[in-house]
C-alpha atoms as a PDB file:
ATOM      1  CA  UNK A   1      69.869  75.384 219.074  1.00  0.00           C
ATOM      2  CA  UNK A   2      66.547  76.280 220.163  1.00  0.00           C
ATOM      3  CA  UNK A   3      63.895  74.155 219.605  1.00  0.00           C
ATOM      4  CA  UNK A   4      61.142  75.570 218.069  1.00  0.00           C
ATOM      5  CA  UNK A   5      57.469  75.505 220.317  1.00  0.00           C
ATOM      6  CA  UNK A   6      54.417  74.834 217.802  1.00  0.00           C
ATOM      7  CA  UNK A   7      51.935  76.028 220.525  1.00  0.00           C
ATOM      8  CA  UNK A   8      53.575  79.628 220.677  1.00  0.00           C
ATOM      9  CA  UNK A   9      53.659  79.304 217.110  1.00  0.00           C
ATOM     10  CA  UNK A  10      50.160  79.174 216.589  1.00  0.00           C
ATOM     11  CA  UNK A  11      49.875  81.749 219.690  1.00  0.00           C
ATOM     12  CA  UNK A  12      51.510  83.971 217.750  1.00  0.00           C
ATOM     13  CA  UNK A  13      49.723  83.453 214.410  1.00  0.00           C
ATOM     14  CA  UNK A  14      46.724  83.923 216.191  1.00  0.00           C
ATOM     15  CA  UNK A  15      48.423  87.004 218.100  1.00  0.00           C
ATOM     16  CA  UNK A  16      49.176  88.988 214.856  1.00  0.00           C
ATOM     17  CA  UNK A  17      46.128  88.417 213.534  1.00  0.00           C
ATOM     18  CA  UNK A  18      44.884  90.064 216.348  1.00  0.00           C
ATOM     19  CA  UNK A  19      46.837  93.044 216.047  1.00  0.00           C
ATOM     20  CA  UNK A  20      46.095  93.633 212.316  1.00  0.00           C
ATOM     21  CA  UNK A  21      42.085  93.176 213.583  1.00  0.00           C
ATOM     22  CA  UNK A  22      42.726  96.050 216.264  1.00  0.00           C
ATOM     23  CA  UNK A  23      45.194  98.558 214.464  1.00  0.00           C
ATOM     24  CA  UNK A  24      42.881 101.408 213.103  1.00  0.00           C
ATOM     25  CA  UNK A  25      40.447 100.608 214.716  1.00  0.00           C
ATOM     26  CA  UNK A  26      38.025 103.252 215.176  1.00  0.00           C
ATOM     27  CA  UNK A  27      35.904 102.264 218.490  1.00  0.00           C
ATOM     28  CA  UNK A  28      35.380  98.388 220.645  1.00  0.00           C
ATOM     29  CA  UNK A  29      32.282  98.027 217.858  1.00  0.00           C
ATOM     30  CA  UNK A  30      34.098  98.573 214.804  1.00  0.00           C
ATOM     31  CA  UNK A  31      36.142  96.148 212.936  1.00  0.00           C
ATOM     32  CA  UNK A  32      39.074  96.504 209.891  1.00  0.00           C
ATOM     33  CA  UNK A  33      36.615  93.409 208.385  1.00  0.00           C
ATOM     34  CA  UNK A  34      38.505  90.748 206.406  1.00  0.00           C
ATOM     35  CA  UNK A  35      41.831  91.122 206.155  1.00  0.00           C
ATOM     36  CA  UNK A  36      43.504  90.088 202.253  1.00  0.00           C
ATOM     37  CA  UNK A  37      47.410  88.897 202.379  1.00  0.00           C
ATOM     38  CA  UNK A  38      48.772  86.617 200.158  1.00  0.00           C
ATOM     39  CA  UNK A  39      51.035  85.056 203.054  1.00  0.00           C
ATOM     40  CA  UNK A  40      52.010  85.466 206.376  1.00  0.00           C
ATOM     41  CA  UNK A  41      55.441  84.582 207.800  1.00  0.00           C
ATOM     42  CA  UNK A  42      56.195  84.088 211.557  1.00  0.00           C
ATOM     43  CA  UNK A  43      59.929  84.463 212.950  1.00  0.00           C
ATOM     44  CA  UNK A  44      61.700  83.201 216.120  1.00  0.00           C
ATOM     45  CA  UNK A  45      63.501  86.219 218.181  1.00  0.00           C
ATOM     46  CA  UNK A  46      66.648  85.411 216.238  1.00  0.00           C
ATOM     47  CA  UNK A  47      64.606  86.521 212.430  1.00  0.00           C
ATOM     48  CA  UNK A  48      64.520  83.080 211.010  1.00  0.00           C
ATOM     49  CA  UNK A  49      61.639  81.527 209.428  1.00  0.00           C
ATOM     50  CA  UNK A  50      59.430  79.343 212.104  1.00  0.00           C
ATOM     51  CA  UNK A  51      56.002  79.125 210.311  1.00  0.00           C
ATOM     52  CA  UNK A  52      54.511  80.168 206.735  1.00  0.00           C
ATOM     53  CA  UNK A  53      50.475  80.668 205.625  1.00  0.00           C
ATOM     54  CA  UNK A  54      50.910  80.930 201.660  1.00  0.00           C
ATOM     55  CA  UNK A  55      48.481  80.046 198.868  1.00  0.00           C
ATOM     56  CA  UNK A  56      49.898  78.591 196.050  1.00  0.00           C
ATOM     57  CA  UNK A  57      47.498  77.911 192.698  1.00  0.00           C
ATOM     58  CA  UNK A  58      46.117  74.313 194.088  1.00  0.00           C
ATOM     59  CA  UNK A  59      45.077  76.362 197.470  1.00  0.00           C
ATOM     60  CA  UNK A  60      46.427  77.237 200.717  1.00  0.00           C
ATOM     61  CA  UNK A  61      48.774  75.962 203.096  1.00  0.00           C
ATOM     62  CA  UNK A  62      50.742  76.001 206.513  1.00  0.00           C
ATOM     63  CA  UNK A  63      54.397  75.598 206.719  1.00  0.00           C
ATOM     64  CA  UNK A  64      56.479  75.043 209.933  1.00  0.00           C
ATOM     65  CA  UNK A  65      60.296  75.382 209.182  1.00  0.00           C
ATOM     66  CA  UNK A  66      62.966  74.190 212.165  1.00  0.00           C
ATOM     67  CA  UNK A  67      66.002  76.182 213.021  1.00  0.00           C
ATOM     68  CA  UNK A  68      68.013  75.525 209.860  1.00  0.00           C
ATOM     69  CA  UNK A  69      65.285  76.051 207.486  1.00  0.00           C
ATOM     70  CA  UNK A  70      64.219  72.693 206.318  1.00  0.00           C
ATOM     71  CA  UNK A  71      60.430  72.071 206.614  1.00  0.00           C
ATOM     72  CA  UNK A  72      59.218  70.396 209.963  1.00  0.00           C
ATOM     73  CA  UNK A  73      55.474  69.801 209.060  1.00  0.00           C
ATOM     74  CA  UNK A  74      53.157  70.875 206.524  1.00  0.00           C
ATOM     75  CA  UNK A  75      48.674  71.089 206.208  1.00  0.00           C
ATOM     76  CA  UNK A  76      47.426  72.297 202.800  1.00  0.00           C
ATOM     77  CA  UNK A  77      46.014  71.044 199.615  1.00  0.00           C
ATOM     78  CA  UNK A  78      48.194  69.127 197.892  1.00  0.00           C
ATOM     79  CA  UNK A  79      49.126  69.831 193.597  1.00  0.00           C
ATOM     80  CA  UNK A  80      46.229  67.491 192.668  1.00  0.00           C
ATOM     81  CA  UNK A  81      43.560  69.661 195.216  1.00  0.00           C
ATOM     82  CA  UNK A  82      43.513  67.086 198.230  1.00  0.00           C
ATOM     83  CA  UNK A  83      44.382  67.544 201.084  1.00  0.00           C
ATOM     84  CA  UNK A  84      47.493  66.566 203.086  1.00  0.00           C
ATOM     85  CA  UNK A  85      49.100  67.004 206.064  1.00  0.00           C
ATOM     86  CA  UNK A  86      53.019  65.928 206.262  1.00  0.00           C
ATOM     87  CA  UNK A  87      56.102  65.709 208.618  1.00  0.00           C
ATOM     88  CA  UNK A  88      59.843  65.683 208.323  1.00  0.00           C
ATOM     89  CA  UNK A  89      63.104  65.045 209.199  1.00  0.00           C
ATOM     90  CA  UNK A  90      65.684  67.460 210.722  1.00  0.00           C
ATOM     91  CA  UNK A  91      67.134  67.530 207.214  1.00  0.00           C
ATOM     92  CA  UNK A  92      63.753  68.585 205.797  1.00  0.00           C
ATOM     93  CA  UNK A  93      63.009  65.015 203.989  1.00  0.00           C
ATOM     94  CA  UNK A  94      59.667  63.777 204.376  1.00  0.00           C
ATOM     95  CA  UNK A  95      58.502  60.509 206.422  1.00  0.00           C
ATOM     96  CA  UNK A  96      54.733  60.478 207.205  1.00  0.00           C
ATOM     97  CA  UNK A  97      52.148  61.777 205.089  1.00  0.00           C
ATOM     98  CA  UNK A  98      48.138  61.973 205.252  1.00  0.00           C
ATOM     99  CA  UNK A  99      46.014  62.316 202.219  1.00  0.00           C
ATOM    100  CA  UNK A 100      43.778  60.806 199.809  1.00  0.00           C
ATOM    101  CA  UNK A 101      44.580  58.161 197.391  1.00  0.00           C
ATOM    102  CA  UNK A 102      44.205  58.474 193.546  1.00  0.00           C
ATOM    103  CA  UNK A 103      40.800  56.846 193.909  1.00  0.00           C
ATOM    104  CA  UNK A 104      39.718  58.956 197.031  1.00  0.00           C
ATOM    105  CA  UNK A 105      40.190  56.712 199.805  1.00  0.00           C
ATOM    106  CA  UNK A 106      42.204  58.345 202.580  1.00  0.00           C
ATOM    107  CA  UNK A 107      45.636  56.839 203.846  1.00  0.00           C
ATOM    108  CA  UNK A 108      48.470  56.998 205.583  1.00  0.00           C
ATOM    109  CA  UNK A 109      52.092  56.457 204.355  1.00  0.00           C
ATOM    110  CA  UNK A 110      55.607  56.446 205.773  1.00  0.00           C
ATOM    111  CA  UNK A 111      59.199  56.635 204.349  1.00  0.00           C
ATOM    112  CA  UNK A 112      62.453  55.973 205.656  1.00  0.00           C
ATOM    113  CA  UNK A 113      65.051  58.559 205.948  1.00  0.00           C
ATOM    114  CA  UNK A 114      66.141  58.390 202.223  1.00  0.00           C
ATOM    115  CA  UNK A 115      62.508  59.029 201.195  1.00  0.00           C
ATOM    116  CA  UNK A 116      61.565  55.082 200.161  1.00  0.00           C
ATOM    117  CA  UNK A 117      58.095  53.894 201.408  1.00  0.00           C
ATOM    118  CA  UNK A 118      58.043  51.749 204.410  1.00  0.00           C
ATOM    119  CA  UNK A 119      54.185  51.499 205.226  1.00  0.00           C
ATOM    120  CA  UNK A 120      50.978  52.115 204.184  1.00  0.00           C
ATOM    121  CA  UNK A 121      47.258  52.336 205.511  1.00  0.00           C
ATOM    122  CA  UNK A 122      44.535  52.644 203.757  1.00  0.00           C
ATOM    123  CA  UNK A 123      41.826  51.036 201.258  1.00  0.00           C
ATOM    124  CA  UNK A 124      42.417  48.446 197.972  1.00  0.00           C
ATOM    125  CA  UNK A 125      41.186  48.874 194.828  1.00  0.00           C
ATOM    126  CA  UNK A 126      37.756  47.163 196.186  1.00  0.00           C
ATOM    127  CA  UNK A 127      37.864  50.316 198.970  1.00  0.00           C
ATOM    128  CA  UNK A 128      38.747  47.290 201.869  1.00  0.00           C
ATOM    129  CA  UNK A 129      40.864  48.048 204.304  1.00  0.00           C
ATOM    130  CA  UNK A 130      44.784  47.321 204.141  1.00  0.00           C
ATOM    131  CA  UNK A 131      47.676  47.756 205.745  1.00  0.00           C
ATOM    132  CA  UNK A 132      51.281  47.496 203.623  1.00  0.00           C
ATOM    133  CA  UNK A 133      54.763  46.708 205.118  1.00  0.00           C
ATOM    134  CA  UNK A 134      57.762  47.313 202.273  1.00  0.00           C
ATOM    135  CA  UNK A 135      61.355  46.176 202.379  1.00  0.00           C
ATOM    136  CA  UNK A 136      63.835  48.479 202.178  1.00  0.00           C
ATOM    137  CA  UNK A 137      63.628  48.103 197.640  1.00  0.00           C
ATOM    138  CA  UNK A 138      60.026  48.610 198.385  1.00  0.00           C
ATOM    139  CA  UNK A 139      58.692  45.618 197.355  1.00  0.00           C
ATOM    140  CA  UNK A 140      55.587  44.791 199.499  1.00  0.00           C
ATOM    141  CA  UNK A 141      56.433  42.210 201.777  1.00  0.00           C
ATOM    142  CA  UNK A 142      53.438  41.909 204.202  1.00  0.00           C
ATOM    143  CA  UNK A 143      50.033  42.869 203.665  1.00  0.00           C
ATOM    144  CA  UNK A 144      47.009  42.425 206.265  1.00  0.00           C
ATOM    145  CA  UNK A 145      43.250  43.545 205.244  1.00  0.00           C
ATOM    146  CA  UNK A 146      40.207  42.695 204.629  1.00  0.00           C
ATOM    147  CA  UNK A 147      38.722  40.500 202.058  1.00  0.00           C
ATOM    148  CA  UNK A 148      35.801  40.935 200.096  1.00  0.00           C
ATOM    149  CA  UNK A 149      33.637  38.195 201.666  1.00  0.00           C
ATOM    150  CA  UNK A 150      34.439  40.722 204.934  1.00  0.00           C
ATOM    151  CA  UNK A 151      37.000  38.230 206.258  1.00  0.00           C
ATOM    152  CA  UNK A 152      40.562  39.068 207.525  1.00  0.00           C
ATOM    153  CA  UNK A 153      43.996  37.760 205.879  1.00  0.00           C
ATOM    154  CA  UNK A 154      46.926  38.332 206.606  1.00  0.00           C
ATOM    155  CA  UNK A 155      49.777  37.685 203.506  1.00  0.00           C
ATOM    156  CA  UNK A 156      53.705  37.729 203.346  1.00  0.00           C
ATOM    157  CA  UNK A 157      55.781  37.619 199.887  1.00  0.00           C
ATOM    158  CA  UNK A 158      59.476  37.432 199.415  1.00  0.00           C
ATOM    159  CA  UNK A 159      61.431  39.758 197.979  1.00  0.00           C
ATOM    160  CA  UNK A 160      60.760  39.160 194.672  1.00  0.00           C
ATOM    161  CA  UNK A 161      56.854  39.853 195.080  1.00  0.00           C
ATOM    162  CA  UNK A 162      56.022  36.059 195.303  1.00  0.00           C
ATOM    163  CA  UNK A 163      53.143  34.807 198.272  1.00  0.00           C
ATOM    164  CA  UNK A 164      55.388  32.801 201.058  1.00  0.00           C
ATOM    165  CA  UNK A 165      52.427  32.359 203.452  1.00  0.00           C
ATOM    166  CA  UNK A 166      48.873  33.410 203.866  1.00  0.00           C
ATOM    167  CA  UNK A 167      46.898  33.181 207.652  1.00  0.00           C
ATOM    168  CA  UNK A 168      43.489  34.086 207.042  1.00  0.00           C
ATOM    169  CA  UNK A 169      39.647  32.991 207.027  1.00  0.00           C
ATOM    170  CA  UNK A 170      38.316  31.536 203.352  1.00  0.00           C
ATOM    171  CA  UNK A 171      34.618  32.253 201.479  1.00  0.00           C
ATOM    172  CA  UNK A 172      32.911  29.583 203.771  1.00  0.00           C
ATOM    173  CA  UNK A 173      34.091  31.195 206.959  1.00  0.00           C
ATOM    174  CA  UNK A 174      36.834  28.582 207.768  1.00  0.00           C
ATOM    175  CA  UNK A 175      39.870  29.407 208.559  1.00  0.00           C
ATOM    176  CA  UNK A 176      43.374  28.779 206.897  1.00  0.00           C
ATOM    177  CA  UNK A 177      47.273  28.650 206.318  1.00  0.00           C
ATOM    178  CA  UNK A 178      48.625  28.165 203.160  1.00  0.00           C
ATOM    179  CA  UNK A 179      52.792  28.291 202.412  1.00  0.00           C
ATOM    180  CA  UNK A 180      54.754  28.782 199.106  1.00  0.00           C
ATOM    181  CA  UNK A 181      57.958  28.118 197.679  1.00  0.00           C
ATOM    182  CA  UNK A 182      59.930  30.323 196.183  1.00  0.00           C
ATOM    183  CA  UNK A 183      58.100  30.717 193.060  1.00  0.00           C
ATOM    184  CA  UNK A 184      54.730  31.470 194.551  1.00  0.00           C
ATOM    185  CA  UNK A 185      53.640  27.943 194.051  1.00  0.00           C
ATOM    186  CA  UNK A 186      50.925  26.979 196.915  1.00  0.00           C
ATOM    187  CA  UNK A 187      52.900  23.192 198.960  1.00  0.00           C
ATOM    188  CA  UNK A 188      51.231  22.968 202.073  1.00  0.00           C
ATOM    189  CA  UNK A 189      47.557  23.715 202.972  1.00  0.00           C
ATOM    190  CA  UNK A 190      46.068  23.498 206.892  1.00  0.00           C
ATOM    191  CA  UNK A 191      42.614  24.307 206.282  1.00  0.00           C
ATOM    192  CA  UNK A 192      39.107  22.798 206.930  1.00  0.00           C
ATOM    193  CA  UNK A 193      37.240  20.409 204.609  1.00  0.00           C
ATOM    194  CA  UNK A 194      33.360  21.046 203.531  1.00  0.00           C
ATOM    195  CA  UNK A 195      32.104  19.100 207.111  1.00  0.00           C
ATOM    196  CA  UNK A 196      34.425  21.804 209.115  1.00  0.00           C
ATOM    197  CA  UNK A 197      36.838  19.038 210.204  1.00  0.00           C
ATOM    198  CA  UNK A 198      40.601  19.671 210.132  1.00  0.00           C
ATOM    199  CA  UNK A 199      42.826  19.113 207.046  1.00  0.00           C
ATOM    200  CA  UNK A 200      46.674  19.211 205.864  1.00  0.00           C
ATOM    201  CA  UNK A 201      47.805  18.888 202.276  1.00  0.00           C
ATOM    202  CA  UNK A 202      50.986  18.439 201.107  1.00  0.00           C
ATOM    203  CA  UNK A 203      51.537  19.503 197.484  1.00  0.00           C
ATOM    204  CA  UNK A 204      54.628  19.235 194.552  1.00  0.00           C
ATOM    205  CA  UNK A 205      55.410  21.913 192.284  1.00  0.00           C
ATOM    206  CA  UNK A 206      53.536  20.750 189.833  1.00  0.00           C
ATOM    207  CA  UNK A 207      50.751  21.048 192.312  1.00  0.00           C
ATOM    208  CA  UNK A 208      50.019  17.661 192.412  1.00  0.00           C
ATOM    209  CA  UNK A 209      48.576  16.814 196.128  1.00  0.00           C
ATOM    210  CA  UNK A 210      51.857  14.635 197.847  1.00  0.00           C
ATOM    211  CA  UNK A 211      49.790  13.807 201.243  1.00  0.00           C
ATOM    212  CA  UNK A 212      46.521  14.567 202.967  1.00  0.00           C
ATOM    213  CA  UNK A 213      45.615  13.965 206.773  1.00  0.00           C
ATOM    214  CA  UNK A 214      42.344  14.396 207.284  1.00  0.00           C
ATOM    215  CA  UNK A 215      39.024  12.671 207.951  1.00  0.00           C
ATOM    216  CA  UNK A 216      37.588  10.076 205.573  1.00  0.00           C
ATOM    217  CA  UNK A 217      34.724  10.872 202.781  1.00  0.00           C
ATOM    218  CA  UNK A 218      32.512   8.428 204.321  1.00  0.00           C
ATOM    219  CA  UNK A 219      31.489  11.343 207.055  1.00  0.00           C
ATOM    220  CA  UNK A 220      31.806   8.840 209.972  1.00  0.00           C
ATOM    221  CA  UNK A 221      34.628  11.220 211.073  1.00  0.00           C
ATOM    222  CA  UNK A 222      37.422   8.920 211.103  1.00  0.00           C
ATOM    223  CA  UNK A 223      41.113   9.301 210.729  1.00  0.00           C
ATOM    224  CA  UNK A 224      42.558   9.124 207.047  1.00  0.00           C
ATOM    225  CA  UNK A 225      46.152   9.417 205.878  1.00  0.00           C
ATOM    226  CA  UNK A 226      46.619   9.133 202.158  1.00  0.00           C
ATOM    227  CA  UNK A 227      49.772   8.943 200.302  1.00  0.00           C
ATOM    228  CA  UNK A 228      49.780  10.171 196.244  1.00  0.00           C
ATOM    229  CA  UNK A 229      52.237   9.483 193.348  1.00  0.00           C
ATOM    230  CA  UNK A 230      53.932  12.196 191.384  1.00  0.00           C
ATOM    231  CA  UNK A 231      50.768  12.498 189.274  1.00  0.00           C
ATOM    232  CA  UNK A 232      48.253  12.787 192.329  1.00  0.00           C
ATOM    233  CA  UNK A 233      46.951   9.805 192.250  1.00  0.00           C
ATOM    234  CA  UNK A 234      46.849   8.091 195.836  1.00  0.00           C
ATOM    235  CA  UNK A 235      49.024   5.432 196.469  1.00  0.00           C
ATOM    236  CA  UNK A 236      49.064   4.275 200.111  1.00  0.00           C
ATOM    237  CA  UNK A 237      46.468   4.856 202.990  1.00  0.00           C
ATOM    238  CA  UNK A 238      46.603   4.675 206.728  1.00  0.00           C
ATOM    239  CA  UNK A 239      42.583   4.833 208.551  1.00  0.00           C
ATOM    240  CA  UNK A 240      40.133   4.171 210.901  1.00  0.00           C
ATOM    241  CA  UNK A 241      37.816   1.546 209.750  1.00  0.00           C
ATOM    242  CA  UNK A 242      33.850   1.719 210.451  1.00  0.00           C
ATOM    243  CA  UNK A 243      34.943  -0.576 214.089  1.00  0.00           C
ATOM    244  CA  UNK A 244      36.945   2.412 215.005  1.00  0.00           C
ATOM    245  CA  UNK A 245      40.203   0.091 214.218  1.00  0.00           C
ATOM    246  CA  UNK A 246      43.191   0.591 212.134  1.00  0.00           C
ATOM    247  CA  UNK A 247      43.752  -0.527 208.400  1.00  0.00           C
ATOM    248  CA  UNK A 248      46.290  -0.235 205.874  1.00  0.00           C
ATOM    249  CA  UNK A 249      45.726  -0.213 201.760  1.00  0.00           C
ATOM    250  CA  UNK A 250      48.298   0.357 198.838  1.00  0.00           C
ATOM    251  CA  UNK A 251      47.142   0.740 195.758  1.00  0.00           C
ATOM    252  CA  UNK A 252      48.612   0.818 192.122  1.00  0.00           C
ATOM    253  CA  UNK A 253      49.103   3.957 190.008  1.00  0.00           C
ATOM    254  CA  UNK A 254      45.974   3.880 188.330  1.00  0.00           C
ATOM    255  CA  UNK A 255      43.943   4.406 191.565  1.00  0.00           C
ATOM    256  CA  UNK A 256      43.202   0.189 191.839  1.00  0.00           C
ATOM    257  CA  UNK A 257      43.793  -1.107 194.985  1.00  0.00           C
ATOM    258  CA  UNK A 258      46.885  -3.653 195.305  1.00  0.00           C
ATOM    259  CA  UNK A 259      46.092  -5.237 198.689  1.00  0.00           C
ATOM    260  CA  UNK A 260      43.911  -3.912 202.203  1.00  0.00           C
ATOM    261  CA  UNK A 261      44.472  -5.143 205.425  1.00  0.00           C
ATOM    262  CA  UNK A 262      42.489  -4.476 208.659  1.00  0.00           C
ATOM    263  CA  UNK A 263      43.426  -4.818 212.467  1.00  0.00           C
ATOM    264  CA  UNK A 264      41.864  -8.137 212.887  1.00  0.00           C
ATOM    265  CA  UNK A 265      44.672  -9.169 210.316  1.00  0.00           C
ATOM    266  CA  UNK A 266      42.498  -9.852 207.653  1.00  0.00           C
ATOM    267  CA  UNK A 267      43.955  -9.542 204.121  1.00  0.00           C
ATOM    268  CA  UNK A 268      42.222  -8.498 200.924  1.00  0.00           C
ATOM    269  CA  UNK A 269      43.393  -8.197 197.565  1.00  0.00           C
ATOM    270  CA  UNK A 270      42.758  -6.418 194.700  1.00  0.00           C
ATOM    271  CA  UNK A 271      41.497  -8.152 191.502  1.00  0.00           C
END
């Protein structure tokens, strides 16, 4: 079939308009003045429908039609009064549309071929920006924007709408990774500590911290592994001492240290 050309389209939109200007015309200075239609249709050579310029009651709009009469793209106002331009499939079904949101922000959507959304662009609630990716139930699955602190993130959820992982910078300007389980509950944490030094956290479902590797709170910046019990409380640790050297301490459940010892082989107990 022919494929339909949108530049002689609007050539001859703008051509006919032309003629109706000139017909009647009574000399090169005089003019028929505005011309009053409710719509005007264009047709290929063949006498089908290529393009339409209707009103309808929430304002006007262009139509383009391909060669078996299903809509190809569309630029009007919309039922609610804003405007939209859209595009279509070759069985007339849309899959990309440009508009305004129900709180005014513009955006950008697209739909797979049996009309569920796939993507989105545009602004949150807050009016930051956001892009959307949807699985094929539509369930948001991936979503990158902008935080309010002006700070990017970038989040993924499973299928049933839960948070999986989340790459992004926190309030303080450090940045972070943070997985899930299945249920949305946070288990592992690289992020930076309140000196900007390097962190991991290890978490239960319970959220109970399971292990952290990190730097000690004495801020001489030395090496700390800690080990917790079910209930948080830490259990076993693995550090730099102040003479840069390597020590060992296990404690009881209550937080009360068992027994220490240092590199030097020197062995402390609790009381």
């Amino acid at each position: 079939m022919k494929k339909i050309d949108l530049r002689s389209i609007i050539i001859g939109i703008l051509g006919a308009t032309l003629l109706f200007m000139t017909m009647g015309a009574r000399s090169q200075h005089e003019n028929m003045g505005d011309i009053v239609v409710n719509s005007i249709k264009v047709i290929d050579r063949d006498g089908r429908v290529a393009a339409l310029i209707i009103s309808s009651d929430s304002g006007g709009m262009i139509s383009t039609q391909n060669q078996n009469g299903k809509p190809g793209a569309v630029l009007g106002v919309g039922p609610s009064g804003r405007g939209i331009v859209g595009t279509y499939n070759n069985d007339g079904k849309p899959l990309t549309s440009l508009g305004t949101d129900d709180d005014g922000h513009g955006m950008i959507i697209t739909l797979d071929k049996n009309g569920k959304l796939t993507t989105s662009l545009g602004a949150d609630e807050e009016g930051l920006g956001v892009i959307k990716v949807l699985n094929n139930v539509e369930e948001e699955i991936v979503i990158l924007g902008a935080r309010e602190e002006g700070h990017g993130a970038l989040q993924t959820r499973n299928k049933d709408g839960k948070a999986t992982a989340y790459l992004g910078t926190a309030p303080d300007g450090h940045g972070g990774i943070l997985t899930y389980n299945k249920d949305g509950k946070k288990v592992v944490a690289l992020v930076s500590d309140e000196g900007g030094h390097g962190m991991i956290l290890t978490l239960n479902n319970d959220g109970k911290r399971t292990t952290y590797l990190g730097v000690g709170e004495d801020g001489r910046r030395l090496g700390r592994l800690e080990i917790s019990n079910e209930s948080g409380e830490i259990v076993a640790t693995i550090q730099a001492d102040r003479f840069s050297d390597g020590a060992v301490g296990l404690f009881d459940r209550n937080g009360d240290l068992g027994w220490f010892r240092d590199a030097a082989g020197k062995l402390k107990f609790g009381d």
